[in-house]
PDB file of N, CA and C in Angstrom:
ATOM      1  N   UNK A   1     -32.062  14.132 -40.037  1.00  0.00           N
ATOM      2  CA  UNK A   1     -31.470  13.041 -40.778  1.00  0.00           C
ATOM      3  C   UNK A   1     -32.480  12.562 -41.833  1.00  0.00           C
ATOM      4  N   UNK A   2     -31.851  12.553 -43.339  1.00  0.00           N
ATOM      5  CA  UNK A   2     -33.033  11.844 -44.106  1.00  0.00           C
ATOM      6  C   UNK A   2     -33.340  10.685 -43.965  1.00  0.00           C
ATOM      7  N   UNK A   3     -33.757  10.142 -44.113  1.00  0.00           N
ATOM      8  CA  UNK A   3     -34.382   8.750 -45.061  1.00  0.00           C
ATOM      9  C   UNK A   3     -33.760   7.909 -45.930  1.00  0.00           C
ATOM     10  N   UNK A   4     -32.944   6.995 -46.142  1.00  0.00           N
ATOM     11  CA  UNK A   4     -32.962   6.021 -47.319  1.00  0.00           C
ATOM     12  C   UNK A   4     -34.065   5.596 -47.878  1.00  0.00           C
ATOM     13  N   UNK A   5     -34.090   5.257 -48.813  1.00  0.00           N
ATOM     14  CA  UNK A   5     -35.216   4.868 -49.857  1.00  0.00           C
ATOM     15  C   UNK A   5     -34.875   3.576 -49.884  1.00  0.00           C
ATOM     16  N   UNK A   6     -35.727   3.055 -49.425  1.00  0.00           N
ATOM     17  CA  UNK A   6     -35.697   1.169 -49.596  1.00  0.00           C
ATOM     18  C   UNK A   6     -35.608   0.687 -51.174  1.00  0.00           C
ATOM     19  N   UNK A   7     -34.650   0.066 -51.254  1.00  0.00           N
ATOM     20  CA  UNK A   7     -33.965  -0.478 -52.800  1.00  0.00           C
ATOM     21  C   UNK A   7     -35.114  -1.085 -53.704  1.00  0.00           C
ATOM     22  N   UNK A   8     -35.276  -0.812 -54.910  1.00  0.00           N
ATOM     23  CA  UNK A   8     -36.417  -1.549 -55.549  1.00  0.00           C
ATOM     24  C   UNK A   8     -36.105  -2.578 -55.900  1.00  0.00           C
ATOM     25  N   UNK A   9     -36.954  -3.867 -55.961  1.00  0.00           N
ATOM     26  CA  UNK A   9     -36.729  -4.820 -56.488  1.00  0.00           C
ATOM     27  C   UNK A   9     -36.935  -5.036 -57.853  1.00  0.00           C
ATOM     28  N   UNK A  10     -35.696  -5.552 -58.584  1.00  0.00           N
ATOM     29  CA  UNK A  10     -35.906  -6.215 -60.125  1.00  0.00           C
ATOM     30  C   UNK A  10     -36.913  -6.547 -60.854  1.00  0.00           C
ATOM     31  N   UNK A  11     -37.884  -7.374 -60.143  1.00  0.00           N
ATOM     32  CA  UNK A  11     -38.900  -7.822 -60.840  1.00  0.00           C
ATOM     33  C   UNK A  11     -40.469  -7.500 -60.284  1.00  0.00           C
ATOM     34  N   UNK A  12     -41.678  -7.384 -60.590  1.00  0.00           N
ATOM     35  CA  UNK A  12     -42.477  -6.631 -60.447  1.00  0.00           C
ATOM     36  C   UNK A  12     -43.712  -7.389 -59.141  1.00  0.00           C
ATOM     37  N   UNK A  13     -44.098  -7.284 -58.293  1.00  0.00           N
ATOM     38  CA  UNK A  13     -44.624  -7.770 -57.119  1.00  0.00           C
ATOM     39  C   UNK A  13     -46.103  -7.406 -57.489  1.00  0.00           C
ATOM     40  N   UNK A  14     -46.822  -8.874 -57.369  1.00  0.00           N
ATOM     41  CA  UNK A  14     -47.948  -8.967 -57.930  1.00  0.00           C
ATOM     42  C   UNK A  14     -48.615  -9.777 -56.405  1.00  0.00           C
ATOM     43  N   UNK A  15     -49.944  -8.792 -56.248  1.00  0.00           N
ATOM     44  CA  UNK A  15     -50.325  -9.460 -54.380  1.00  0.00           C
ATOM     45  C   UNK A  15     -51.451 -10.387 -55.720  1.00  0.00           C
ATOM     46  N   UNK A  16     -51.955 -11.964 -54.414  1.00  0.00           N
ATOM     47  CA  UNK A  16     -52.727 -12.327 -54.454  1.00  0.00           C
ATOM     48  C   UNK A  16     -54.018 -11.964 -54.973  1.00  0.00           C
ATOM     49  N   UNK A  17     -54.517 -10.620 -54.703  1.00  0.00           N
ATOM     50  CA  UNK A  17     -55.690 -10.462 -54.640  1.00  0.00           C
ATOM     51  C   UNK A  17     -55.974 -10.094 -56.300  1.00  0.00           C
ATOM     52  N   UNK A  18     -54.510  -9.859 -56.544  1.00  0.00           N
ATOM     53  CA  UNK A  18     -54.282  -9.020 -58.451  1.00  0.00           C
ATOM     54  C   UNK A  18     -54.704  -9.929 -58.908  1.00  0.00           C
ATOM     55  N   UNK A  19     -54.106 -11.305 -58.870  1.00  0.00           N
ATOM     56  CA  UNK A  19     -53.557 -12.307 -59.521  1.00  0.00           C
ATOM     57  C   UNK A  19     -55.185 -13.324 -59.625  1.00  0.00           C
ATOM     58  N   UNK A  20     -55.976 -13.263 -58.455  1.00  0.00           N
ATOM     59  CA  UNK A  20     -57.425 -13.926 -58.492  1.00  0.00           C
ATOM     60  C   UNK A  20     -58.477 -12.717 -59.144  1.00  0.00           C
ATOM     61  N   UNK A  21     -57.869 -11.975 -59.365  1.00  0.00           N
ATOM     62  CA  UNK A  21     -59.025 -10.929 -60.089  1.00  0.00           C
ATOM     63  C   UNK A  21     -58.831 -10.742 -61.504  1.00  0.00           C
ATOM     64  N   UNK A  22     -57.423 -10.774 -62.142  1.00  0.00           N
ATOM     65  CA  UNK A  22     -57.136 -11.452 -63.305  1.00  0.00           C
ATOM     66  C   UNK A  22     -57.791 -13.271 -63.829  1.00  0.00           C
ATOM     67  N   UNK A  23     -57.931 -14.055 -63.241  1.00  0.00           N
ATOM     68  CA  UNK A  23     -58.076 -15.092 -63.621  1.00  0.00           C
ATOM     69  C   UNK A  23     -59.363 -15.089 -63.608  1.00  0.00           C
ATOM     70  N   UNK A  24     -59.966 -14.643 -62.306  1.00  0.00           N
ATOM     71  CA  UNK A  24     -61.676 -14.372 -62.706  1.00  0.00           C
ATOM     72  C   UNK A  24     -61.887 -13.888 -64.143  1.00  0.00           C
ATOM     73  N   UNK A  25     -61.197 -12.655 -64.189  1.00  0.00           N
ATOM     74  CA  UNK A  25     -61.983 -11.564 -65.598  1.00  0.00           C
ATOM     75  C   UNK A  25     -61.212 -12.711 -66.579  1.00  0.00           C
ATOM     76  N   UNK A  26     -60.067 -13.415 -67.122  1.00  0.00           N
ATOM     77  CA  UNK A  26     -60.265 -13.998 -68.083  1.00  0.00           C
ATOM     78  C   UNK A  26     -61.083 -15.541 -68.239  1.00  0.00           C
ATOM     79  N   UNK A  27     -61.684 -16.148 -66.938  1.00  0.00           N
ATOM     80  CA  UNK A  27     -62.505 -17.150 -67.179  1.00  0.00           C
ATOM     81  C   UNK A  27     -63.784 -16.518 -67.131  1.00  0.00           C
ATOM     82  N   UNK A  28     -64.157 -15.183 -67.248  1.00  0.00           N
ATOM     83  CA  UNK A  28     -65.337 -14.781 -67.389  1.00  0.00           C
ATOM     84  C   UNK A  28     -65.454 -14.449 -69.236  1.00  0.00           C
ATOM     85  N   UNK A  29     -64.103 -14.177 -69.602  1.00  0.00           N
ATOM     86  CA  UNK A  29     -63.828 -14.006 -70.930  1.00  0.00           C
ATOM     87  C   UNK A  29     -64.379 -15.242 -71.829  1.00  0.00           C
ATOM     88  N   UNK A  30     -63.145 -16.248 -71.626  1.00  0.00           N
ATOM     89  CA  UNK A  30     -63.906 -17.723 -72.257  1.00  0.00           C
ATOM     90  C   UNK A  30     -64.962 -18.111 -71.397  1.00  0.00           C
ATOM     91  N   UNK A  31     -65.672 -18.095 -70.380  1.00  0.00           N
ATOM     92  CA  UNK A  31     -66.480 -18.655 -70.877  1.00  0.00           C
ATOM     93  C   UNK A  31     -67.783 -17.920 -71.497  1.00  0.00           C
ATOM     94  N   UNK A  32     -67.621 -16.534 -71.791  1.00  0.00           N
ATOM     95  CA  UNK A  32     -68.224 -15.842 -72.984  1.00  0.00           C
ATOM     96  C   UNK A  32     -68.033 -16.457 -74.011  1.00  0.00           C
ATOM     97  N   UNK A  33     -66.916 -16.768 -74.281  1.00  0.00           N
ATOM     98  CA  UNK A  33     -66.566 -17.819 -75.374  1.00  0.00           C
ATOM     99  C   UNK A  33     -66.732 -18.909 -76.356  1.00  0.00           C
ATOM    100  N   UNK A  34     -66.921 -19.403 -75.060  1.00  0.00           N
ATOM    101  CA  UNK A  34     -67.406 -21.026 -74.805  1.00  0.00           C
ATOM    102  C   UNK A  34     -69.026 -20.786 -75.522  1.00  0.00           C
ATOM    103  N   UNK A  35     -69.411 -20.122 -74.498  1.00  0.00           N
ATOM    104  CA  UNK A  35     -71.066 -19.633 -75.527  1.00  0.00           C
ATOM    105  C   UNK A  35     -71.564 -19.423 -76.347  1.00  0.00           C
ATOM    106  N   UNK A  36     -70.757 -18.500 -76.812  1.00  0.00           N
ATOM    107  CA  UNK A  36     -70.654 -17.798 -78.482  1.00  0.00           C
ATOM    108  C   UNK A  36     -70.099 -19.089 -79.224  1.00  0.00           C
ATOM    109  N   UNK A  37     -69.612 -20.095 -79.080  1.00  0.00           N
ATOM    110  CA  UNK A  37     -69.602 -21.551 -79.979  1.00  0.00           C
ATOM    111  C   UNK A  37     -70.474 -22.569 -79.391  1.00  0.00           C
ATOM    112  N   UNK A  38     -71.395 -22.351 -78.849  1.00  0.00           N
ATOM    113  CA  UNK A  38     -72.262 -23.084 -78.494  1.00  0.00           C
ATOM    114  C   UNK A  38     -73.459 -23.002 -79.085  1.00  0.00           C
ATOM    115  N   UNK A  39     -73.585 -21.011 -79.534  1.00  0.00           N
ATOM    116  CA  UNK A  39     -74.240 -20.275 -80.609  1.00  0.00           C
ATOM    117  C   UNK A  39     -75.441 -19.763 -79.932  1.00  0.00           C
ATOM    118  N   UNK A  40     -75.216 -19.166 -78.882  1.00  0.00           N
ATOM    119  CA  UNK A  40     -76.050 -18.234 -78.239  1.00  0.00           C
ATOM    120  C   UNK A  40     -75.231 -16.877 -78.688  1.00  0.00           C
ATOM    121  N   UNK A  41     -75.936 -16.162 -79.379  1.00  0.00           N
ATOM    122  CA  UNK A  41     -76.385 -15.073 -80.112  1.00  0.00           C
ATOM    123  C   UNK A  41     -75.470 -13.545 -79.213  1.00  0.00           C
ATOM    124  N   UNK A  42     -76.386 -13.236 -78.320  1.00  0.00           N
ATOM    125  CA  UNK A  42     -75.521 -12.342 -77.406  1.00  0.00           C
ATOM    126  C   UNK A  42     -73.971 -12.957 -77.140  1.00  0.00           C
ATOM    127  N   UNK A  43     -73.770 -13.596 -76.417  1.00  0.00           N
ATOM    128  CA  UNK A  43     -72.286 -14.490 -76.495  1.00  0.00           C
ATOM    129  C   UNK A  43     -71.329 -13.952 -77.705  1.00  0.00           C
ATOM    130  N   UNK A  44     -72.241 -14.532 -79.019  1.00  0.00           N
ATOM    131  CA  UNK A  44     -71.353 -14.164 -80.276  1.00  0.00           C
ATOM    132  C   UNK A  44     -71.026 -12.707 -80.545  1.00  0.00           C
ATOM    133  N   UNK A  45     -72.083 -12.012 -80.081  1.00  0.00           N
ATOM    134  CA  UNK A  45     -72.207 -10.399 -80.473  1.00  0.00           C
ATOM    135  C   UNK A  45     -71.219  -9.854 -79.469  1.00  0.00           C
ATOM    136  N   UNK A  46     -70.831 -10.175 -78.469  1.00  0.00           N
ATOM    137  CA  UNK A  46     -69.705  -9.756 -77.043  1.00  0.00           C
ATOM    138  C   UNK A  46     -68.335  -9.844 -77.697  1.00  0.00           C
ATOM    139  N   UNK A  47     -67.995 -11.285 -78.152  1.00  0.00           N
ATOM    140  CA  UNK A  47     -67.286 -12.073 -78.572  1.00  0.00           C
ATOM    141  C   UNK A  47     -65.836 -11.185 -79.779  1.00  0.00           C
ATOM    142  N   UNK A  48     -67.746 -10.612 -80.522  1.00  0.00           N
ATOM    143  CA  UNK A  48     -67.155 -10.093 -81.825  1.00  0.00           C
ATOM    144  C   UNK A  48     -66.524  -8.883 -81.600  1.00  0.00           C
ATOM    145  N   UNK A  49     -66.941  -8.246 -80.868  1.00  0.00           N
ATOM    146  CA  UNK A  49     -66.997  -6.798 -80.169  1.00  0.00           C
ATOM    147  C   UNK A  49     -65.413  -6.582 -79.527  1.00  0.00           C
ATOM    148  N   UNK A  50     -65.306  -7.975 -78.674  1.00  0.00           N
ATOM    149  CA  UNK A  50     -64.003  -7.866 -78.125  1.00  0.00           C
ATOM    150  C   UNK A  50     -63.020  -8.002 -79.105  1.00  0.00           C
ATOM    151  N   UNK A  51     -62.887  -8.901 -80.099  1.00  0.00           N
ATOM    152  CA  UNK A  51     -62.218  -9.571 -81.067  1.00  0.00           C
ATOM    153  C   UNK A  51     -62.309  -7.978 -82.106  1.00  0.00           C
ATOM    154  N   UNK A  52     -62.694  -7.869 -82.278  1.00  0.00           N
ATOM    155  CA  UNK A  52     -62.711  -6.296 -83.058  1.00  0.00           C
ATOM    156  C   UNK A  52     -61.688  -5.323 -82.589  1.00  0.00           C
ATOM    157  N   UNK A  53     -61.997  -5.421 -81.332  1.00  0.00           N
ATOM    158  CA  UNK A  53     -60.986  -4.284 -80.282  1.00  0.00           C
ATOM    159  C   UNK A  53     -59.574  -4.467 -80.406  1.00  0.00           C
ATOM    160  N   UNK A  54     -59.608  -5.829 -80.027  1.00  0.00           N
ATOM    161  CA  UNK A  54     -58.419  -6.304 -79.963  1.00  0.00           C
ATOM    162  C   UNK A  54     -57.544  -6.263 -81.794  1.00  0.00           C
ATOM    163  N   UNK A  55     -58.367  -6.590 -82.114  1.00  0.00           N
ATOM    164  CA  UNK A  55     -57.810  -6.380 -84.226  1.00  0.00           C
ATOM    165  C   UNK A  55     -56.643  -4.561 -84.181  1.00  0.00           C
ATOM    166  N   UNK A  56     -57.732  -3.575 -83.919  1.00  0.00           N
ATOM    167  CA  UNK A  56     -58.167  -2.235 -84.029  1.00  0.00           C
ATOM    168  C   UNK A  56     -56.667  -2.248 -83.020  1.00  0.00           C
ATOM    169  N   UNK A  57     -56.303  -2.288 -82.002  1.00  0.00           N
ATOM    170  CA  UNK A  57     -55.578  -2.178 -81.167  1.00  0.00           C
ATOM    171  C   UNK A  57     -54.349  -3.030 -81.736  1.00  0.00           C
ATOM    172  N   UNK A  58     -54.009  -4.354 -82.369  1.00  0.00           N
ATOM    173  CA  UNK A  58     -53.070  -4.426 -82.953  1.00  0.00           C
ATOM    174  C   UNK A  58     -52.632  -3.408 -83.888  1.00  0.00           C
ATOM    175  N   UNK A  59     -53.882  -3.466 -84.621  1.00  0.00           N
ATOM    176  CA  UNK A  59     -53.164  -2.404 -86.531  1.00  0.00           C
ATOM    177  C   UNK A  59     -52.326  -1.220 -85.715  1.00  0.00           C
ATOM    178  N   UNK A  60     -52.940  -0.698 -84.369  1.00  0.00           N
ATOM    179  CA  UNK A  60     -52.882   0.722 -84.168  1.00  0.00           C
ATOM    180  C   UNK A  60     -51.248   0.549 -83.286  1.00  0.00           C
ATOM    181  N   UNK A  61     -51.048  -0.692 -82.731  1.00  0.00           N
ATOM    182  CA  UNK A  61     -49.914  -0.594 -82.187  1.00  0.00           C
ATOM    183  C   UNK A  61     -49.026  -0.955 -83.380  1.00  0.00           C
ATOM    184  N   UNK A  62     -49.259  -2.109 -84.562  1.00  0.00           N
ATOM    185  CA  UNK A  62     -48.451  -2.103 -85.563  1.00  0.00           C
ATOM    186  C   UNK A  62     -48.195  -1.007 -86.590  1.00  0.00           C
ATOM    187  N   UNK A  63     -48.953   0.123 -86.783  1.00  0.00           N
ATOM    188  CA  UNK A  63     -49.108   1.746 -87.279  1.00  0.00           C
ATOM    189  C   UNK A  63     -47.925   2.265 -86.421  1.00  0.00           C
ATOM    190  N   UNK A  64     -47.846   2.585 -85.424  1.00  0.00           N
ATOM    191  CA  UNK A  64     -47.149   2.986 -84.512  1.00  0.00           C
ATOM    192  C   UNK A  64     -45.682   2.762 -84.362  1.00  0.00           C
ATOM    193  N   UNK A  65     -45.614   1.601 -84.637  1.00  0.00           N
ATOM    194  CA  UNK A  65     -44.143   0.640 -84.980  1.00  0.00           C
ATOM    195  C   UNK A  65     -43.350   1.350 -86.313  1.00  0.00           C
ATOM    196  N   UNK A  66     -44.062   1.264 -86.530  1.00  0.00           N
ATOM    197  CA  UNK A  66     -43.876   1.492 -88.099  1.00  0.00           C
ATOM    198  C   UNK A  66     -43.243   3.049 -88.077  1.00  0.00           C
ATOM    199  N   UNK A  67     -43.837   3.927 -87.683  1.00  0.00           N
ATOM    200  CA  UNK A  67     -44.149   5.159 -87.590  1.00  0.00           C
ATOM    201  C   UNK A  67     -42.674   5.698 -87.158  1.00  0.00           C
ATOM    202  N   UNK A  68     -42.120   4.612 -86.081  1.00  0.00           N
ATOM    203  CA  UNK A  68     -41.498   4.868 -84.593  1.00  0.00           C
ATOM    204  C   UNK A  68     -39.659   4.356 -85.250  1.00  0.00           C
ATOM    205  N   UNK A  69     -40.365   3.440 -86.076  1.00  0.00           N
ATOM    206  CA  UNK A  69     -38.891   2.497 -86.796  1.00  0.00           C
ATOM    207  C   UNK A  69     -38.209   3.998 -88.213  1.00  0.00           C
ATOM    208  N   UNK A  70     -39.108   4.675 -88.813  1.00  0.00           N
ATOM    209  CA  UNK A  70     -39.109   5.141 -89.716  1.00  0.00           C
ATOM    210  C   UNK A  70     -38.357   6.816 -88.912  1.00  0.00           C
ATOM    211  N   UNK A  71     -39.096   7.436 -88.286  1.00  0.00           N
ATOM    212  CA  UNK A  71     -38.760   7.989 -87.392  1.00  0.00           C
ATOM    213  C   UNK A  71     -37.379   8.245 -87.413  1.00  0.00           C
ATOM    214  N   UNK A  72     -36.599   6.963 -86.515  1.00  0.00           N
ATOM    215  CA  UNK A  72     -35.518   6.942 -86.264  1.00  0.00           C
ATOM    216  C   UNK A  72     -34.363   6.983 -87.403  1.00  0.00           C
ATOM    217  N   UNK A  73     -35.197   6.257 -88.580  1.00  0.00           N
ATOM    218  CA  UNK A  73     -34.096   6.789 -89.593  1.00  0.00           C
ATOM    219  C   UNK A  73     -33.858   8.150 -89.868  1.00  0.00           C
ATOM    220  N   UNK A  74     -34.863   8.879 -90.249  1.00  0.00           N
ATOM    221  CA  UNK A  74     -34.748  10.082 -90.939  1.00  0.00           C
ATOM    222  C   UNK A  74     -33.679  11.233 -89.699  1.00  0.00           C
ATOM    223  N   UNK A  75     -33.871  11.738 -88.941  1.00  0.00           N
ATOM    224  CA  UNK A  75     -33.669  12.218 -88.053  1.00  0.00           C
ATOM    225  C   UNK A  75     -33.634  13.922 -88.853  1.00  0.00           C
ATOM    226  N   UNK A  76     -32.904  14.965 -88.163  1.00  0.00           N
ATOM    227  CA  UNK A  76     -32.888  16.315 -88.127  1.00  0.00           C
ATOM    228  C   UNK A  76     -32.185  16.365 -88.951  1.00  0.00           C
ATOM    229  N   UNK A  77     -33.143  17.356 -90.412  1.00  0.00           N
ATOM    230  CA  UNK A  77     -31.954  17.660 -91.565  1.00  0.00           C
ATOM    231  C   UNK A  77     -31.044  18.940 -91.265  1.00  0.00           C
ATOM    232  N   UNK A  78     -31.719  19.672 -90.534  1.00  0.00           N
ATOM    233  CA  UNK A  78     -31.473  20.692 -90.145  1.00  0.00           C
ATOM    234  C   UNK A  78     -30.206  21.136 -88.968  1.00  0.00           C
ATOM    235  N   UNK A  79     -29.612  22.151 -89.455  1.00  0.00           N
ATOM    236  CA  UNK A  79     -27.462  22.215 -88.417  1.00  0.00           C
ATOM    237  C   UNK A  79     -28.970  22.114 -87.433  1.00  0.00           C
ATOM    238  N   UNK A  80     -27.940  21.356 -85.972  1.00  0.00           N
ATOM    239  CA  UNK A  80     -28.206  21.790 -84.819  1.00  0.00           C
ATOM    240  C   UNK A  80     -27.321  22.860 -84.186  1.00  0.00           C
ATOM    241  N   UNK A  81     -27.946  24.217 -83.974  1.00  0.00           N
ATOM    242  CA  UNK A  81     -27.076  24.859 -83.214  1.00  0.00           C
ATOM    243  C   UNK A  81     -26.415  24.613 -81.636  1.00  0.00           C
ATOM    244  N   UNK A  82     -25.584  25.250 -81.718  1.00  0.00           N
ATOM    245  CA  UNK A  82     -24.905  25.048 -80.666  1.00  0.00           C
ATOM    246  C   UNK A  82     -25.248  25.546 -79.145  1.00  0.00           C
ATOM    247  N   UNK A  83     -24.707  25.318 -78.219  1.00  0.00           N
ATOM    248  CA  UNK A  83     -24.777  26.189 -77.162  1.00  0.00           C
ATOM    249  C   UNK A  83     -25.096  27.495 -76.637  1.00  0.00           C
ATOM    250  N   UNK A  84     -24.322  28.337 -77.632  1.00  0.00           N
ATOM    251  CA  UNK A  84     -24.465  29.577 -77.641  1.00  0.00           C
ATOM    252  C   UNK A  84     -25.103  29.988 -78.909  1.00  0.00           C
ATOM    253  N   UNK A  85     -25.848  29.133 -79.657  1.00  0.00           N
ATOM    254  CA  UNK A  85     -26.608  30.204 -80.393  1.00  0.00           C
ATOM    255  C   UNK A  85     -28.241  29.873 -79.867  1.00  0.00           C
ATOM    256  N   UNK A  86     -28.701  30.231 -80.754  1.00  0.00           N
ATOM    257  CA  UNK A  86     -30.094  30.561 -80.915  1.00  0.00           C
ATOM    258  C   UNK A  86     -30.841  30.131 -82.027  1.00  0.00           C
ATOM    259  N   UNK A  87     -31.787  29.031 -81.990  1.00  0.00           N
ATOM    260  CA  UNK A  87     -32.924  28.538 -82.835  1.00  0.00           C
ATOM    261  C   UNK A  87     -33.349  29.511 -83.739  1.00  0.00           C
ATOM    262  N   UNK A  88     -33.686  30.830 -83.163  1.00  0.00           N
ATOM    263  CA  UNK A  88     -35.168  31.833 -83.246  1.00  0.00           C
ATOM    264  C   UNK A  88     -34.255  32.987 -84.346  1.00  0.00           C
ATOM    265  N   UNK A  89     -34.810  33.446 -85.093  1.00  0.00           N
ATOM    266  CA  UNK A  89     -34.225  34.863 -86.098  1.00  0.00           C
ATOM    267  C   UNK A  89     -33.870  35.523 -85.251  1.00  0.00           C
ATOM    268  N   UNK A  90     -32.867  36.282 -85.690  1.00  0.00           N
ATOM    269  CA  UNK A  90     -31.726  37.343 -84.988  1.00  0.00           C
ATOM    270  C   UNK A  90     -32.666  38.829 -85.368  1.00  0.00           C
ATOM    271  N   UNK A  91     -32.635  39.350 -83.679  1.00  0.00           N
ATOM    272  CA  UNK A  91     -33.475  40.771 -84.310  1.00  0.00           C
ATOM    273  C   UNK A  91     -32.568  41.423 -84.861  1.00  0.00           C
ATOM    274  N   UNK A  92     -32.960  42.420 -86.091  1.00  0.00           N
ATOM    275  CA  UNK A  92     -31.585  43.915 -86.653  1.00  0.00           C
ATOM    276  C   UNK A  92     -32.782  44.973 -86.364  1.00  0.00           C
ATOM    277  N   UNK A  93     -31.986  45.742 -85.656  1.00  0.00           N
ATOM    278  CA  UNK A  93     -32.288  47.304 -85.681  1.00  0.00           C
ATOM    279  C   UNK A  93     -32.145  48.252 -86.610  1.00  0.00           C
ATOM    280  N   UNK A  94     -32.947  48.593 -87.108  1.00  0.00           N
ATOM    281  CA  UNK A  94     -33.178  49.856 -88.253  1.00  0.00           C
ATOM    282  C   UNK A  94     -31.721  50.911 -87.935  1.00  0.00           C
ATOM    283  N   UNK A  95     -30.824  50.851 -88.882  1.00  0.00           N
ATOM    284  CA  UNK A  95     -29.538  51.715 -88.600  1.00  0.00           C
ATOM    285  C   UNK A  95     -30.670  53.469 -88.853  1.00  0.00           C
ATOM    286  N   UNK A  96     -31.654  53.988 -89.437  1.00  0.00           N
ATOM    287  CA  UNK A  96     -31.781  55.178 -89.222  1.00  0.00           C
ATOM    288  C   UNK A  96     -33.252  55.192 -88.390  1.00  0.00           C
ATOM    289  N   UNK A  97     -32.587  56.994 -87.776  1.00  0.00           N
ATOM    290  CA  UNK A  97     -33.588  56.932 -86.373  1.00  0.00           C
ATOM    291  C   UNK A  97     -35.064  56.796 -86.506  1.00  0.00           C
ATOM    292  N   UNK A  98     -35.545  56.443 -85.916  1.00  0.00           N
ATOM    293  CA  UNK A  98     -37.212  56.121 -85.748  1.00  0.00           C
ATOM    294  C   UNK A  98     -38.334  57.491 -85.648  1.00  0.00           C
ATOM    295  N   UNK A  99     -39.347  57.381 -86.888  1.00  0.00           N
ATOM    296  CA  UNK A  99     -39.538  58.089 -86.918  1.00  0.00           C
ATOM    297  C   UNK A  99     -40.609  58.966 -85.550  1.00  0.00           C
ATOM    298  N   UNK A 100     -40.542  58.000 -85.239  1.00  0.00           N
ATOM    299  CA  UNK A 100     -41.396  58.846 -83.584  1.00  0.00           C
ATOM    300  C   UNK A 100     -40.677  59.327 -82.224  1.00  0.00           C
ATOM    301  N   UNK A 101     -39.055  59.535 -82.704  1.00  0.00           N
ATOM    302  CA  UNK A 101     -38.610  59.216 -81.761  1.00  0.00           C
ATOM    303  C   UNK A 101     -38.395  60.879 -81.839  1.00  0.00           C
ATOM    304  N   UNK A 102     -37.789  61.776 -80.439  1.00  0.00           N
ATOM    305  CA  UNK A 102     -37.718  63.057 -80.341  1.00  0.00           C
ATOM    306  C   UNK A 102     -36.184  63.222 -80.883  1.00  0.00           C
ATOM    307  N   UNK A 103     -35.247  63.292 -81.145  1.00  0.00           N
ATOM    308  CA  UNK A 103     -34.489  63.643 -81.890  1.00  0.00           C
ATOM    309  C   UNK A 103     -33.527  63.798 -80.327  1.00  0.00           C
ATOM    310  N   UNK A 104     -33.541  63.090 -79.513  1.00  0.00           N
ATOM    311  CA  UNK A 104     -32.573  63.563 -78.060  1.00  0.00           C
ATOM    312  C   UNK A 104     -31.381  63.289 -78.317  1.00  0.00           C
TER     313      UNK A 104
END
């Protein structure tokens, strides 16, 4: 007898332990932050580094958009064949005999 597969739930299940390890890493974020306007030097240089990333990672997801929107207009100029044909060139066979062939 198989198995049922227990039904997934709708929305996405996040344990405790996710949820305090997220809030750590972003109050470890500001208060990198916090520093770098306080004007300790390293602080600012972290700061910039992240803030860079994050720039670099927009353009590259807004590039992408772009890319993805444009995309969808153009689509295949080209017939799509059908079922029964074939993408690939049609082989033709030389109608006279080959010259290596024994004459059988």
């Amino acid at each position: 007898m198989s198995e049922i597969p227990a039904p997934q739930k709708p929305i996405p299940q996040f344990t405790i332990r996710w949820m305090l390890g997220l809030m750590t890493g972003w109050a470890m974020v500001f208060s990198i932050v916090a520093l770098a306007m306080r004007g300790h030097l390293w602080a600012l240089g972290i700061v910039v580094g992240l803030g860079t990333l994050v720039v670099f990672m927009l353009i590259g997801a807004l590039l992408f958009s772009v890319v993805w929107i444009f995309a969808g207009f153009g689509g295949s100029r080209a017939a799509k064949p059908s079922l029964g044909e074939t993408p690939f060139a049609e082989v033709i066979r030389p109608k006279t005999p080959d010259l290596f062939d024994e004459g059988e």
